[in-house]
PDB file of N, CA and C in Angstrom:
ATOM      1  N   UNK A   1      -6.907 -11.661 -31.637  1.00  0.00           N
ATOM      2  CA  UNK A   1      -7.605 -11.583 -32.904  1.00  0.00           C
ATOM      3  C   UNK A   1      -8.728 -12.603 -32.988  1.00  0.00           C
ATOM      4  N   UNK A   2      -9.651 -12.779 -33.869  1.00  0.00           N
ATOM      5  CA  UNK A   2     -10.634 -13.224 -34.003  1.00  0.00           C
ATOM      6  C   UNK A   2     -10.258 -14.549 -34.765  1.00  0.00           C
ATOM      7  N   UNK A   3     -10.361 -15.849 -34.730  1.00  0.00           N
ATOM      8  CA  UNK A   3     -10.231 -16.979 -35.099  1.00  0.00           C
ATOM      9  C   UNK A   3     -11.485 -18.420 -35.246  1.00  0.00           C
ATOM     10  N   UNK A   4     -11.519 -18.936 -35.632  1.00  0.00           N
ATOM     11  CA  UNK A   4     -12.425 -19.900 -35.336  1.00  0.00           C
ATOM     12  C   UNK A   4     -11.909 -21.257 -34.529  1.00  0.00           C
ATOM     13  N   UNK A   5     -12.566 -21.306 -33.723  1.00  0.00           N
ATOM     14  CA  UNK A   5     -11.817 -22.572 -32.718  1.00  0.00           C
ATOM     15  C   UNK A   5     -13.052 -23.145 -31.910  1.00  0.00           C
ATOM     16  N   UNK A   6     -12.917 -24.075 -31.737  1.00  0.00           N
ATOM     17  CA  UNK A   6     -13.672 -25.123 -30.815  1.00  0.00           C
ATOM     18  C   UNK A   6     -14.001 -24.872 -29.266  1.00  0.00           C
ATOM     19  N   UNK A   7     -15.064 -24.553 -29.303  1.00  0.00           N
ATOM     20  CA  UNK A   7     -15.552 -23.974 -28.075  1.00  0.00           C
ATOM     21  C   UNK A   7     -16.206 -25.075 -26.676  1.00  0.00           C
ATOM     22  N   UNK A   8     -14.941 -26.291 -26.552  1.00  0.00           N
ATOM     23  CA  UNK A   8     -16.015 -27.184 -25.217  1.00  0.00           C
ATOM     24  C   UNK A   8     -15.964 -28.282 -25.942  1.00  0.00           C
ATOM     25  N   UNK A   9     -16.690 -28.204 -27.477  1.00  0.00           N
ATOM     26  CA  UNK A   9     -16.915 -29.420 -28.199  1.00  0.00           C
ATOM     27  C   UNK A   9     -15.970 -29.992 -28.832  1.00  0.00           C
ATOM     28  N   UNK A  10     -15.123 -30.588 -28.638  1.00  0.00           N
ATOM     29  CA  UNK A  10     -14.007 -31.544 -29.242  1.00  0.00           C
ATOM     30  C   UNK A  10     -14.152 -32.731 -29.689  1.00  0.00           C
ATOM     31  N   UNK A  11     -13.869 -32.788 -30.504  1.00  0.00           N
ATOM     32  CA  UNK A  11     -14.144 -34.406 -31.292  1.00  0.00           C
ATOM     33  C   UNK A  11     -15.353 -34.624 -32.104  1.00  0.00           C
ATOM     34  N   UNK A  12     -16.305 -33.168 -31.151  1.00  0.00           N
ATOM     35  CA  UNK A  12     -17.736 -33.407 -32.489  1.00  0.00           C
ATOM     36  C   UNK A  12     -17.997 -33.118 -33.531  1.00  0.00           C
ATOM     37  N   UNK A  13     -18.908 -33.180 -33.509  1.00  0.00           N
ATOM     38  CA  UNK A  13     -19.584 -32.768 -35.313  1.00  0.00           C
ATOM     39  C   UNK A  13     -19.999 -31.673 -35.037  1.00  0.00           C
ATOM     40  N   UNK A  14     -19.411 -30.528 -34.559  1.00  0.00           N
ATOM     41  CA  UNK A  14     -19.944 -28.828 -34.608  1.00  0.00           C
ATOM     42  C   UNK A  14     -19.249 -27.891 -35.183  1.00  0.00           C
ATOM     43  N   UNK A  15     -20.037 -27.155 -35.451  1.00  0.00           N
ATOM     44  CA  UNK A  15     -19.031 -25.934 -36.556  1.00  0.00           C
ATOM     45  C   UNK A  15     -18.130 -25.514 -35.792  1.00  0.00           C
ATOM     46  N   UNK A  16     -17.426 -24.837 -36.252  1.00  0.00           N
ATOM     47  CA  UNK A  16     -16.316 -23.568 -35.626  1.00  0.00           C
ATOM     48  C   UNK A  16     -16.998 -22.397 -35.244  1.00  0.00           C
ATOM     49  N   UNK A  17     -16.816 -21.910 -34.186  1.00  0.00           N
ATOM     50  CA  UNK A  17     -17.412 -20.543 -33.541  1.00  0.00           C
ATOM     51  C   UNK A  17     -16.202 -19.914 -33.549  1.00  0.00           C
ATOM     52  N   UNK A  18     -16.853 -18.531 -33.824  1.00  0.00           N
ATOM     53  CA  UNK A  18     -15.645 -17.443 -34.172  1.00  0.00           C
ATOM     54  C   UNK A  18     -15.829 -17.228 -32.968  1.00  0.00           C
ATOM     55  N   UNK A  19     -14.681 -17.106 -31.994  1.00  0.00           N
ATOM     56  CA  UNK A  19     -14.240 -16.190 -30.941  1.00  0.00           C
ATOM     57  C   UNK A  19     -13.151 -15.558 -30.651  1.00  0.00           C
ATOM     58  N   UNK A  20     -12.911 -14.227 -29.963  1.00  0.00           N
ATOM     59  CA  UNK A  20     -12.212 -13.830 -29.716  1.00  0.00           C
ATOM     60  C   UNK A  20     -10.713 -14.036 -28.984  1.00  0.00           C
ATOM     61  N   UNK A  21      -9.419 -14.574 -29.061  1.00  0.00           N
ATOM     62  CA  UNK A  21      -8.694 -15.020 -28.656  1.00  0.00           C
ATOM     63  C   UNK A  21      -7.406 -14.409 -28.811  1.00  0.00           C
ATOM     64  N   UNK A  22      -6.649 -14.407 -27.447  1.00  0.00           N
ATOM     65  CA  UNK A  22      -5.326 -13.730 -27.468  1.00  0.00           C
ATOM     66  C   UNK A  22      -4.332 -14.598 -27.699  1.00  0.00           C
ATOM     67  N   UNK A  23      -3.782 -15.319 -28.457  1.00  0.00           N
ATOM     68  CA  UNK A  23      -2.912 -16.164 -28.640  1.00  0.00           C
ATOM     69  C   UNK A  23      -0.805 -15.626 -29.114  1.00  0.00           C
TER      70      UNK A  23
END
């Protein structure tokens, strides 16, 4: 499903990118 999660950037000051993820 589609979620917003941290793409690479951890700890920064960047938005959430919606991506696709099978969790």
């Amino acid at each position: 499903g589609k979620v917003a999660a941290h793409m690479g950037k951890e700890g920064d000051a960047t938005p959430f990118t919606d991506v696709t993820v099978d969790n």
